[in-house]
C-alpha atoms as a PDB file:
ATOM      1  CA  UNK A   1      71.195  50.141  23.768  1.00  0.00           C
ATOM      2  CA  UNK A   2      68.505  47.362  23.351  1.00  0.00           C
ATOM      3  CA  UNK A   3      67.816  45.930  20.121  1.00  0.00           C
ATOM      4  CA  UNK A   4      65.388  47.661  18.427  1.00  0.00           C
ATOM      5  CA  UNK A   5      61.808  45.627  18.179  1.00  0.00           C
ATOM      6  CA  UNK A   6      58.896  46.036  15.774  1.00  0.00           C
ATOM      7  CA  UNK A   7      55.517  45.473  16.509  1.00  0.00           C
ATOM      8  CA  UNK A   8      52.730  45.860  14.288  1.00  0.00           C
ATOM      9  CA  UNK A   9      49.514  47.067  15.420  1.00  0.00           C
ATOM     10  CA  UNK A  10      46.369  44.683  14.332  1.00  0.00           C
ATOM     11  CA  UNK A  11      43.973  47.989  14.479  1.00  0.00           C
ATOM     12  CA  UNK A  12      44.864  48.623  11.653  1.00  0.00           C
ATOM     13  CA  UNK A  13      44.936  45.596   9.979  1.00  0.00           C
ATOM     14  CA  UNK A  14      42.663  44.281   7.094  1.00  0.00           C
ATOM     15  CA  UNK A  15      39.868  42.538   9.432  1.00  0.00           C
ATOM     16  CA  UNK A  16      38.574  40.757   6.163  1.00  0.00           C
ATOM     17  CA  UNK A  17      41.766  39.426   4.839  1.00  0.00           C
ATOM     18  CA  UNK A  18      43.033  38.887   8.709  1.00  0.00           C
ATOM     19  CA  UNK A  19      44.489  35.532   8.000  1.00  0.00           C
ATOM     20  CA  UNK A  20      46.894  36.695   4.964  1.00  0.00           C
ATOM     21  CA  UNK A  21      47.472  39.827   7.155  1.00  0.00           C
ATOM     22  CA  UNK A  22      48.992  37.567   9.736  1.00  0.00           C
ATOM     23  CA  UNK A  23      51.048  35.474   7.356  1.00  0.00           C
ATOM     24  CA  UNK A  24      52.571  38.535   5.953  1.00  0.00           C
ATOM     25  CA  UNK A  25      53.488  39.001   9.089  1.00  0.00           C
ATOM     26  CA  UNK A  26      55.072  36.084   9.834  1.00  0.00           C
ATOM     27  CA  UNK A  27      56.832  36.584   6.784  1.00  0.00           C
ATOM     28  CA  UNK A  28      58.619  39.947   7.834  1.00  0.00           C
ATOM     29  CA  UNK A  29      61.099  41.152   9.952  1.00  0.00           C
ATOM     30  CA  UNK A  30      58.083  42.276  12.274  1.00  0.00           C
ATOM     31  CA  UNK A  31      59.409  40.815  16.126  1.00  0.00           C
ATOM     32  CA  UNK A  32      55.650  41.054  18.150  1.00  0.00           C
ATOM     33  CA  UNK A  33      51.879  41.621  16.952  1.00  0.00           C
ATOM     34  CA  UNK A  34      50.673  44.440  18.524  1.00  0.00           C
ATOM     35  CA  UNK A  35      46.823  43.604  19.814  1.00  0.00           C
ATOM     36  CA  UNK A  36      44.634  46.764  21.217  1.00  0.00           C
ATOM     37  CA  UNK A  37      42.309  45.736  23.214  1.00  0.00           C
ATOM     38  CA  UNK A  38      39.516  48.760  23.988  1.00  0.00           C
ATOM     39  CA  UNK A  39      36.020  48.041  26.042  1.00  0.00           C
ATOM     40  CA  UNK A  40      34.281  51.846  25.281  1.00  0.00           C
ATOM     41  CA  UNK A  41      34.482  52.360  28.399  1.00  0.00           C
ATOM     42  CA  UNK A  42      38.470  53.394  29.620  1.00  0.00           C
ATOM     43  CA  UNK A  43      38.672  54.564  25.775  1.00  0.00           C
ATOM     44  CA  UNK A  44      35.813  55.732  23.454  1.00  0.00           C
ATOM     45  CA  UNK A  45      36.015  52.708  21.308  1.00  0.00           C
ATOM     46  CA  UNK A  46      35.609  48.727  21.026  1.00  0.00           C
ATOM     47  CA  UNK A  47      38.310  46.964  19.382  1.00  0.00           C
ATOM     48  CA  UNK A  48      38.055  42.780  19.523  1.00  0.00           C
ATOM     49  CA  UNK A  49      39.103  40.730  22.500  1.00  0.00           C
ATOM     50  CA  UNK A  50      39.657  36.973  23.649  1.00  0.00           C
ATOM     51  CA  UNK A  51      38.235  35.004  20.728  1.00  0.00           C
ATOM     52  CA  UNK A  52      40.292  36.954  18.490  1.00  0.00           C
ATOM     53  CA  UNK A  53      43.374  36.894  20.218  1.00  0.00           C
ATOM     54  CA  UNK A  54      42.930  33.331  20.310  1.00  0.00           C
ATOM     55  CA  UNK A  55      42.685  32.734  16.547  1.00  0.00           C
ATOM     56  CA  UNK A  56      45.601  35.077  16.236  1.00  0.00           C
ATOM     57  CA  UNK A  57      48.031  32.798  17.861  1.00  0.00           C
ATOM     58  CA  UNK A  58      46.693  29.399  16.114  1.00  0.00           C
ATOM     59  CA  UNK A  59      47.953  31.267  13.272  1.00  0.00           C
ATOM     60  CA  UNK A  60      51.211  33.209  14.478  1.00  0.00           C
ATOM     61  CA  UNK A  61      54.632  32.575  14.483  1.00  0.00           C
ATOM     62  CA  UNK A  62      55.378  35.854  16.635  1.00  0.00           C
ATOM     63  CA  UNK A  63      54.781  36.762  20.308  1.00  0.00           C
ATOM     64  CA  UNK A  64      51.337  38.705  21.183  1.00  0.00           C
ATOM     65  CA  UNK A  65      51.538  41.646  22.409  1.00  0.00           C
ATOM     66  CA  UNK A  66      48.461  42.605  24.404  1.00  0.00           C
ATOM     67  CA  UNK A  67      47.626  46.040  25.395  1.00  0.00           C
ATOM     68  CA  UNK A  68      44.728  46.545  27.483  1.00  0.00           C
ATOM     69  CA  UNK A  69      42.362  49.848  27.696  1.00  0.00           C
ATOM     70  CA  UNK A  70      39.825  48.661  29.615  1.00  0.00           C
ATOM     71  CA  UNK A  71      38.618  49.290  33.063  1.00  0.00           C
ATOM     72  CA  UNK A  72      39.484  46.257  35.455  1.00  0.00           C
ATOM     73  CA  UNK A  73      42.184  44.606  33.051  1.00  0.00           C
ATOM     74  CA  UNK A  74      42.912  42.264  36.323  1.00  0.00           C
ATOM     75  CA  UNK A  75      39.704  40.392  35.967  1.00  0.00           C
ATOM     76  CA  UNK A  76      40.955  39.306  32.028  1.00  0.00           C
ATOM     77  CA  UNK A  77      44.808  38.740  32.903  1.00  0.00           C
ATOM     78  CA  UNK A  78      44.374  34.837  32.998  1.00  0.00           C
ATOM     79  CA  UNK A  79      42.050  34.967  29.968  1.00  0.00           C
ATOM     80  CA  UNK A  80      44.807  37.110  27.926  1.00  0.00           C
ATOM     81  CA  UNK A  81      47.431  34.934  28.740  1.00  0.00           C
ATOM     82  CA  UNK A  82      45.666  31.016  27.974  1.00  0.00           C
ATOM     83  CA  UNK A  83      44.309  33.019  24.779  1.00  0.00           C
ATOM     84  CA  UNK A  84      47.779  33.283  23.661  1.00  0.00           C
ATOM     85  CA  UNK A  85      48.815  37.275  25.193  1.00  0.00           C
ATOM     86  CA  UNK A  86      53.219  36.655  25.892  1.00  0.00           C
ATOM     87  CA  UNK A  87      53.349  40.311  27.060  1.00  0.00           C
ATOM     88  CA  UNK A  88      50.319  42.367  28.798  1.00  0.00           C
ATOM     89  CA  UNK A  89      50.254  45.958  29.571  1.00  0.00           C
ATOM     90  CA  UNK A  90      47.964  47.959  31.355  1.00  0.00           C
ATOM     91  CA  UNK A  91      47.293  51.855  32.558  1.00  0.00           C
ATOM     92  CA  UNK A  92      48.852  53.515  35.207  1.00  0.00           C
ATOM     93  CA  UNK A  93      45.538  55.063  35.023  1.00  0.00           C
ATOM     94  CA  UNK A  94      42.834  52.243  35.027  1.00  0.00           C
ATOM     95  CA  UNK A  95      44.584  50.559  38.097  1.00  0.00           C
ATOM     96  CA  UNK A  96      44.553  51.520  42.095  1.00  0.00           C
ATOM     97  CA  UNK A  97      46.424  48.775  42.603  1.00  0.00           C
ATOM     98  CA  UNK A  98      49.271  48.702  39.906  1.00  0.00           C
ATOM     99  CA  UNK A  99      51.970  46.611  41.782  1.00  0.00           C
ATOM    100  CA  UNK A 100      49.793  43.906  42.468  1.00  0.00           C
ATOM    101  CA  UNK A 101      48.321  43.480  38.716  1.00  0.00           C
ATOM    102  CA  UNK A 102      51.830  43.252  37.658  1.00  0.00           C
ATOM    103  CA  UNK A 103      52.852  40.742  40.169  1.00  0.00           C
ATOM    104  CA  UNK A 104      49.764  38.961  38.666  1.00  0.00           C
ATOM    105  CA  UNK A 105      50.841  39.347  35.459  1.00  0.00           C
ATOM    106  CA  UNK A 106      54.557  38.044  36.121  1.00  0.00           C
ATOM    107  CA  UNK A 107      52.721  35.110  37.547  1.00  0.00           C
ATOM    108  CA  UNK A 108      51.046  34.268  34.596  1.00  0.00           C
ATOM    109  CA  UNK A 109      54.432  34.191  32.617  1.00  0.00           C
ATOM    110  CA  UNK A 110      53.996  37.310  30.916  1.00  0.00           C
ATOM    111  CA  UNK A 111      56.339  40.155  30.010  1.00  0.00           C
ATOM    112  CA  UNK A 112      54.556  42.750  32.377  1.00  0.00           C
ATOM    113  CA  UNK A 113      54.444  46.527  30.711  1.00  0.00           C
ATOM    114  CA  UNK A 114      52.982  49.694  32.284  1.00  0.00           C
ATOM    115  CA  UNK A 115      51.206  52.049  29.332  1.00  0.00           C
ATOM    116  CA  UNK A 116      50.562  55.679  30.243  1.00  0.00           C
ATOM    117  CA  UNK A 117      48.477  58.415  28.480  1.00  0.00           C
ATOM    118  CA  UNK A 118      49.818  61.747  26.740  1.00  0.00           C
ATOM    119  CA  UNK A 119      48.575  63.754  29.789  1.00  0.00           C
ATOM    120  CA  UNK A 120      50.360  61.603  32.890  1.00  0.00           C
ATOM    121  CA  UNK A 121      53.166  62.608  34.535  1.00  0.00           C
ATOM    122  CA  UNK A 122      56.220  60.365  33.633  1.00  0.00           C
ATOM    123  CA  UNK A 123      56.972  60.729  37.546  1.00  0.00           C
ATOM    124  CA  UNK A 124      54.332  58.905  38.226  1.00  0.00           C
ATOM    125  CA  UNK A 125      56.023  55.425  36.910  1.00  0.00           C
ATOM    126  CA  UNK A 126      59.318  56.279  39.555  1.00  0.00           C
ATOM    127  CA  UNK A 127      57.325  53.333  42.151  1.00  0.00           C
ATOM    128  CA  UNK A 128      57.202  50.906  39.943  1.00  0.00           C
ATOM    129  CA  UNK A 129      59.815  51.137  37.119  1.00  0.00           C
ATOM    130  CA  UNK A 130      61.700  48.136  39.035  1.00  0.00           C
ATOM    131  CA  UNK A 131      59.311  45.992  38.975  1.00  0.00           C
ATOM    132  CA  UNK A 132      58.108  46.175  35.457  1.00  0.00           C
ATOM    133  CA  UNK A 133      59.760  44.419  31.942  1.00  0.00           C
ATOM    134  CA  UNK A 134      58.100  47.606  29.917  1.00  0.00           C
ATOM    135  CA  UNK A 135      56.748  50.707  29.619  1.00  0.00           C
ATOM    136  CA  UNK A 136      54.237  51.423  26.763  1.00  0.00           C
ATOM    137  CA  UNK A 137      54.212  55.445  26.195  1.00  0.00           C
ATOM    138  CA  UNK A 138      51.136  56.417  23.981  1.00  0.00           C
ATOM    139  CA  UNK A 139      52.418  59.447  21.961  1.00  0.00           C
ATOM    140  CA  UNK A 140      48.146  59.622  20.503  1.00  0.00           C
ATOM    141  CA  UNK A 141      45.207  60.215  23.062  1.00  0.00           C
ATOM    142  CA  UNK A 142      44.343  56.296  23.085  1.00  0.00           C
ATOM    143  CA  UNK A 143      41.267  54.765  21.173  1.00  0.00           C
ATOM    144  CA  UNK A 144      41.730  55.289  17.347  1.00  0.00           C
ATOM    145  CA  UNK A 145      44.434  54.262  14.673  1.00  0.00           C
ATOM    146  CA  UNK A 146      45.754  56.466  12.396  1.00  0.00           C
ATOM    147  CA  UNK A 147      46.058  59.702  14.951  1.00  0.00           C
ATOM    148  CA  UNK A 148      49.327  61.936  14.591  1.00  0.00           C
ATOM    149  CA  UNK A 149      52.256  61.390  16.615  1.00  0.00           C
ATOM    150  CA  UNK A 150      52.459  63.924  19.634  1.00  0.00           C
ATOM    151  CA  UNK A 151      55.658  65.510  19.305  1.00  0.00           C
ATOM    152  CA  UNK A 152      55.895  66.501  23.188  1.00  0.00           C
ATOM    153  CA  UNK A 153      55.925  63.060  23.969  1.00  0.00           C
ATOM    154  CA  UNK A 154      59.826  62.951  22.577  1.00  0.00           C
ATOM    155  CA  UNK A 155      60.141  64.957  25.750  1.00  0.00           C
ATOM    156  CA  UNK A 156      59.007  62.283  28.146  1.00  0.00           C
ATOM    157  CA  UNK A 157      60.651  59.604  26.246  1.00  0.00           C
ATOM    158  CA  UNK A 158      63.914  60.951  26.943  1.00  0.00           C
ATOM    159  CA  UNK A 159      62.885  61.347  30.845  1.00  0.00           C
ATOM    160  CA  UNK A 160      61.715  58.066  31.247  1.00  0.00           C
ATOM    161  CA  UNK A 161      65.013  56.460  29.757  1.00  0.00           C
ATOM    162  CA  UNK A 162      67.016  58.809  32.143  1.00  0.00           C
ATOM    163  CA  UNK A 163      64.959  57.318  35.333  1.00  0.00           C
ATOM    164  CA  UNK A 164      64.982  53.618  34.038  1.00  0.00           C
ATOM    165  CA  UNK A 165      69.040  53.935  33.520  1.00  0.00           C
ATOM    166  CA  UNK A 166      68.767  54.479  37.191  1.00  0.00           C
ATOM    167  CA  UNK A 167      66.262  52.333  38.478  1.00  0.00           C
ATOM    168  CA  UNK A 168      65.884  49.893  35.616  1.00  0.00           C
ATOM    169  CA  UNK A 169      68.773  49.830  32.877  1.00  0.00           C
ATOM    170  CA  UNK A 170      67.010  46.610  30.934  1.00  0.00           C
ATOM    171  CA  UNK A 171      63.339  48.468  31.326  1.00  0.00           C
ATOM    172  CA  UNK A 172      62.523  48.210  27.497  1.00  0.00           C
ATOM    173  CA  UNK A 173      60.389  51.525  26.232  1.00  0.00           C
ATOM    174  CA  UNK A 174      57.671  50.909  24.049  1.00  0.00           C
ATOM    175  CA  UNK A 175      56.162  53.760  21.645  1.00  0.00           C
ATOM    176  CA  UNK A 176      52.993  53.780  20.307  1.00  0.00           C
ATOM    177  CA  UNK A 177      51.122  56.065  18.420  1.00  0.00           C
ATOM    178  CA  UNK A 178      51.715  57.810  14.842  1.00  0.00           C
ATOM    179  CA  UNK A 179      55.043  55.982  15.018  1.00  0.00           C
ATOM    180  CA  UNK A 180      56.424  56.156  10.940  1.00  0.00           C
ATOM    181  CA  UNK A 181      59.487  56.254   9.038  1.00  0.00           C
ATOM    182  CA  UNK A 182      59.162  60.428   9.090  1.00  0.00           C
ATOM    183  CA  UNK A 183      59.749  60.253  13.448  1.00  0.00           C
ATOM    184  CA  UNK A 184      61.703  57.436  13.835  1.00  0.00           C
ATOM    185  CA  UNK A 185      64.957  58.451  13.877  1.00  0.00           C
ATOM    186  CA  UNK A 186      63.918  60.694  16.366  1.00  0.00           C
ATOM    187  CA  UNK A 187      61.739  58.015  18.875  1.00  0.00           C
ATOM    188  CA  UNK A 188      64.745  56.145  18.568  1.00  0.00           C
ATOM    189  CA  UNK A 189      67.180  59.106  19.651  1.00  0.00           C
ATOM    190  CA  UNK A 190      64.926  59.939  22.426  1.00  0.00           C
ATOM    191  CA  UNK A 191      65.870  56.371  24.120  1.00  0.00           C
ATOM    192  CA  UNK A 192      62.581  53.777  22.694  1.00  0.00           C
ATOM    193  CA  UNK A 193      63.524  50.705  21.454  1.00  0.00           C
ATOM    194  CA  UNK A 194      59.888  49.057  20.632  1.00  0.00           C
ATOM    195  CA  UNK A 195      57.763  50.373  17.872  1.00  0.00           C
ATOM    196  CA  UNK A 196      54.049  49.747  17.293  1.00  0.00           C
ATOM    197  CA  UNK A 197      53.001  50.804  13.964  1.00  0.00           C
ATOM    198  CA  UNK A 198      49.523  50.395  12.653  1.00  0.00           C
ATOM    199  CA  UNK A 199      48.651  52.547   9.991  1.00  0.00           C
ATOM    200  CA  UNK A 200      52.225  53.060   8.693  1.00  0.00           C
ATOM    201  CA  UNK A 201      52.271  49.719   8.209  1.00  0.00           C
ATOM    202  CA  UNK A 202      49.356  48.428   7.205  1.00  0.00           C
ATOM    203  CA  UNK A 203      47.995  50.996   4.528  1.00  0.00           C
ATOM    204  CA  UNK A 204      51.624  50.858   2.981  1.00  0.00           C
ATOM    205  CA  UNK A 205      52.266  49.466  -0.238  1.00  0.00           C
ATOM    206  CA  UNK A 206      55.121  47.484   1.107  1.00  0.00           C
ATOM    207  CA  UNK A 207      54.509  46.323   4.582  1.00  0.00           C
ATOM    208  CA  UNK A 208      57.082  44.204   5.025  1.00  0.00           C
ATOM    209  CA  UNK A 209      59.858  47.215   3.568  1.00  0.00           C
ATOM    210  CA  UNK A 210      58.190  49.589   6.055  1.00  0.00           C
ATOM    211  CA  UNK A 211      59.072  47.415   8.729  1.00  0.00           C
ATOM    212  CA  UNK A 212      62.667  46.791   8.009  1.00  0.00           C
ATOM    213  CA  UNK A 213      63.157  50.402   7.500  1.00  0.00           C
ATOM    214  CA  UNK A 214      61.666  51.226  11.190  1.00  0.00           C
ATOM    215  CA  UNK A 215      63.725  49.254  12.474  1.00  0.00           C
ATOM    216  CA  UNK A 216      66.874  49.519  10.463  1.00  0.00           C
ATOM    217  CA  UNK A 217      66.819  53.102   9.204  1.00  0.00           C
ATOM    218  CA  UNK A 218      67.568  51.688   5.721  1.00  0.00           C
END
């Protein structure tokens, strides 16, 4: 089994105190930064975008993880990556032409990740699961922190790391949604091995203790 990962999910961060949010960060056992990017379009809800991603990684001493729900992520995969994005995922469901945006986004020296919705069928991956570094499984319908952890998504975890043991055996599986230190002894059963946390995080009184513990159990 991978090594589990830790990656801390800026929605939910303190957007007036970003800067010590960051350095706290930096400070922890935390292994990526998490960084949602929404357009109100593909999700009901605008998060931040290039600017901010860029000011991000002046500041950072871990990778960014970028996570795009928007419509037409190809048009911003160059932009992600010179504003400082080391991984980019984007939706089975906002792209026709999936293989292609991931061969873009190898291009670009990124990790490329595939993220999929509550509703779509885990099958659905089965064409591209060799080509990809990641999936990101969203156990919350996408578009707001702090949303409770759908517990049927265990379910598809557990499928998804049966078909990448066959077709991908070093496909990493990302979780994120509701993830907290009450489900994630059982995320981690179920075969993930990357962890965004926002909320659990963030509004905690120890951040950096909440981290460990996700991804230590201690």
């Amino acid at each position: 089994m991978k090594r589990y990962l830790v990656a801390p999910s800026l929605l939910a961060a303190d957007f007036t105190n970003l800067h010590k949010e960051i350095t706290m960060l930096n400070e922890s056992e935390a292994d990526w930064l998490h960084f949602d990017v929404m357009d109100g379009r593909f999700v009901p809800n605008i998060s931040f975008g290039l600017p901010v991603c860029k000011a991000i990684k002046s500041i950072s001493k871990k990778p960014i993880d970028v996570h795009l729900m928007i419509v037409e992520p190809e048009k911003y995969l160059k932009a992600f990556r010179e504003a400082g994005a080391d991984s980019i995922s984007v939706h089975i469901e906002a792209c026709p032409h999936l293989h292609r945006v991931i061969a873009e986004i190898k291009e670009l020296g990124c990790l490329a990740g595939v993220a999929i919705n509550p509703h779509t069928a885990i099958d659905l991956l089965v064409p591209i699961l060799p080509d990809i570094d990641f999936v990101n499984i969203m156990t919350v319908n996408p578009g707001f922190g702090g949303q409770k952890f759908i517990q049927s998504s265990l379910i598809k975890i557990r499928k998804l790391r049966a078909l990448a043991n066959e077709l991908n055996p070093e496909l990493h599986i990302e979780v994120d949604g509701g993830v907290d230190l009450s489900n994630i002894e059982a995320i981690k059963e179920a075969g993930a091995n990357i962890f965004v946390a926002g909320s659990a995080v963030f509004k905690a009184e120890n951040p950096k203790t909440v981290i460990q513990k996700l991804k230590t159990g201690s």
